[in-house]
Every structure is written in C-alpha cells, then in structure tokens.
Protein backbone atom coordinates (compact mmCIF):
# COMPACT_ATOMS: atom_id res chain seq x y z
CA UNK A 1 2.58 15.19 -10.90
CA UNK A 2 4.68 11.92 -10.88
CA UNK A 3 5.45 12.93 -6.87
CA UNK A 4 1.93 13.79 -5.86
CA UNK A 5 0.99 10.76 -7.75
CA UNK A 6 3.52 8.55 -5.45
CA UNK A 7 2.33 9.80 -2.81
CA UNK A 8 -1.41 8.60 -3.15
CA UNK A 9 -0.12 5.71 -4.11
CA UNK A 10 2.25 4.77 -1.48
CA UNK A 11 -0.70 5.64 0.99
CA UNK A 12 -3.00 3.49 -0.12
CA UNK A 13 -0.94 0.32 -1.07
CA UNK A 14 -0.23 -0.88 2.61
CA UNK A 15 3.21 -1.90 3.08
CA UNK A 16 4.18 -0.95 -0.78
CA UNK A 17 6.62 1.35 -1.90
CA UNK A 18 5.98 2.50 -4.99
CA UNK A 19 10.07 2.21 -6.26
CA UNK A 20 9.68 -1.43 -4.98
CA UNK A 21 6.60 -2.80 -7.44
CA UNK A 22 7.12 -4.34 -10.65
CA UNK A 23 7.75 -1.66 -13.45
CA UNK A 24 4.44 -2.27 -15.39
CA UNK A 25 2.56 -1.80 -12.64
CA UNK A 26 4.66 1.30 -11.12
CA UNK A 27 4.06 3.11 -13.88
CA UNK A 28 -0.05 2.04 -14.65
CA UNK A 29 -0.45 3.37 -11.05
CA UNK A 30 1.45 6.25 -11.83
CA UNK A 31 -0.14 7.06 -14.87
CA UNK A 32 -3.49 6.43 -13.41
CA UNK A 33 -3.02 8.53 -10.67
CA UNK A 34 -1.86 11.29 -12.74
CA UNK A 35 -5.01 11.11 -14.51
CA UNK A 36 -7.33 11.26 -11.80
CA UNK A 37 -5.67 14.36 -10.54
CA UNK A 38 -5.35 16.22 -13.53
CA UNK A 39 -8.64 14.84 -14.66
CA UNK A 40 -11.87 14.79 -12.20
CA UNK A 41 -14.18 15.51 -14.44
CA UNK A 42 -13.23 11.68 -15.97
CA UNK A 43 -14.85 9.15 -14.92
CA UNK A 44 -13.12 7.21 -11.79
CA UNK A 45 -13.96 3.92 -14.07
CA UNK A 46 -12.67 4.68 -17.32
CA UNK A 47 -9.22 5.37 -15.45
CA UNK A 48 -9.09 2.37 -13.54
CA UNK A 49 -10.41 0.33 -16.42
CA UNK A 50 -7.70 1.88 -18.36
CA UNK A 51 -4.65 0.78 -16.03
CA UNK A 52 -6.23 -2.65 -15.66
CA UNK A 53 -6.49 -3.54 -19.78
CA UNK A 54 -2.69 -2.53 -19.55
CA UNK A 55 -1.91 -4.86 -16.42
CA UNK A 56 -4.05 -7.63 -17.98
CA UNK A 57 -1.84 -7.22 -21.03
CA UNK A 58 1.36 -6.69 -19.75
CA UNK A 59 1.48 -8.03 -15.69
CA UNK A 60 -0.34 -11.05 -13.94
CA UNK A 61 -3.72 -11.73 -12.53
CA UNK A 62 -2.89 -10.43 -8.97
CA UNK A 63 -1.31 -6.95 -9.92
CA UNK A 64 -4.98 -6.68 -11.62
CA UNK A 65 -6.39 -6.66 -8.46
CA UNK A 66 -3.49 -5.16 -6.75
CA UNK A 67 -3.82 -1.90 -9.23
CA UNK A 68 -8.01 -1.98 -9.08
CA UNK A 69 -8.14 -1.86 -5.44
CA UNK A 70 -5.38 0.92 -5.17
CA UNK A 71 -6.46 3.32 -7.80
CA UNK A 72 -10.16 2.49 -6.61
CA UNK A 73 -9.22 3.98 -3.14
CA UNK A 74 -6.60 6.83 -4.43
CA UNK A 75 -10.30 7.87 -6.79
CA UNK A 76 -12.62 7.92 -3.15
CA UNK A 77 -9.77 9.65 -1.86
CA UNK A 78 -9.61 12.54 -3.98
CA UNK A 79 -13.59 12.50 -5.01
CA UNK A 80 -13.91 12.93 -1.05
CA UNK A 81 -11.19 15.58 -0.69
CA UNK A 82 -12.73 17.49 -3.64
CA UNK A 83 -16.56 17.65 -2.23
C-alpha cells in the first residue's frame, strides 16, 4: 500500500515529492494514508489526529499543518471516490 499511499500523497502536497520531505513526516503521511485506505470505516479524524500527535512529538509546528491539510484532502479524496 506504501505506493498507492505515495501516490495520494504526492497529489495532494503541491510541489512535494514524497522521497523529498523530512523522514518523520514521510512516513506519518505514509502511515496515515495507509490507514485511510485500508480503513474507511475509521474515522477520517482519528487518523489525522493520529499522524499529527506524532508530528507534534517528533517534527515542527509547520509539518503539523503541512501533514493536517494533506491527509485532510487525501480523506475527501477517497470518502468522495468511495460514495
């Protein structure tokens, strides 16, 4: 799922390639994304909330927003694609 998962990702971070972010939050987006293909019956919030405690944790203030806004549209995305 990792290459699905880039995918999604790399679409809806404008102008990011997903080998070219920061490890930490590669890999939250990654895992994230997994997630919310492998798991739509989770809650799009949990998810992100998830990937966010890490990146609070682990990253700085603006790859928090950076991860919320991408997972946020990669979820409407796939809730949309879905219906």
């Amino acid at each position: 799922r990792t290459g699905e998962s880039d995918g999604l990702i790399e679409r809806h971070a404008e102008h990011w390639r997903v080998e070219r972010m920061a490890a930490v939050d590669r890999n939250s987006l990654r895992g994230a994304g997994a997630e919310l293909i492998a798991f739509p019956s989770t809650p799009r919030a949990v998810v992100i909330n998830e990937a966010l405690e890490i990146a609070r944790k682990f990253s700085n203030p603006e790859s928090v927003q950076f991860i919320n806004g991408v997972l946020d549209s990669v979820g409407k995305d796939l809730e949309s694609a879905r219906s």
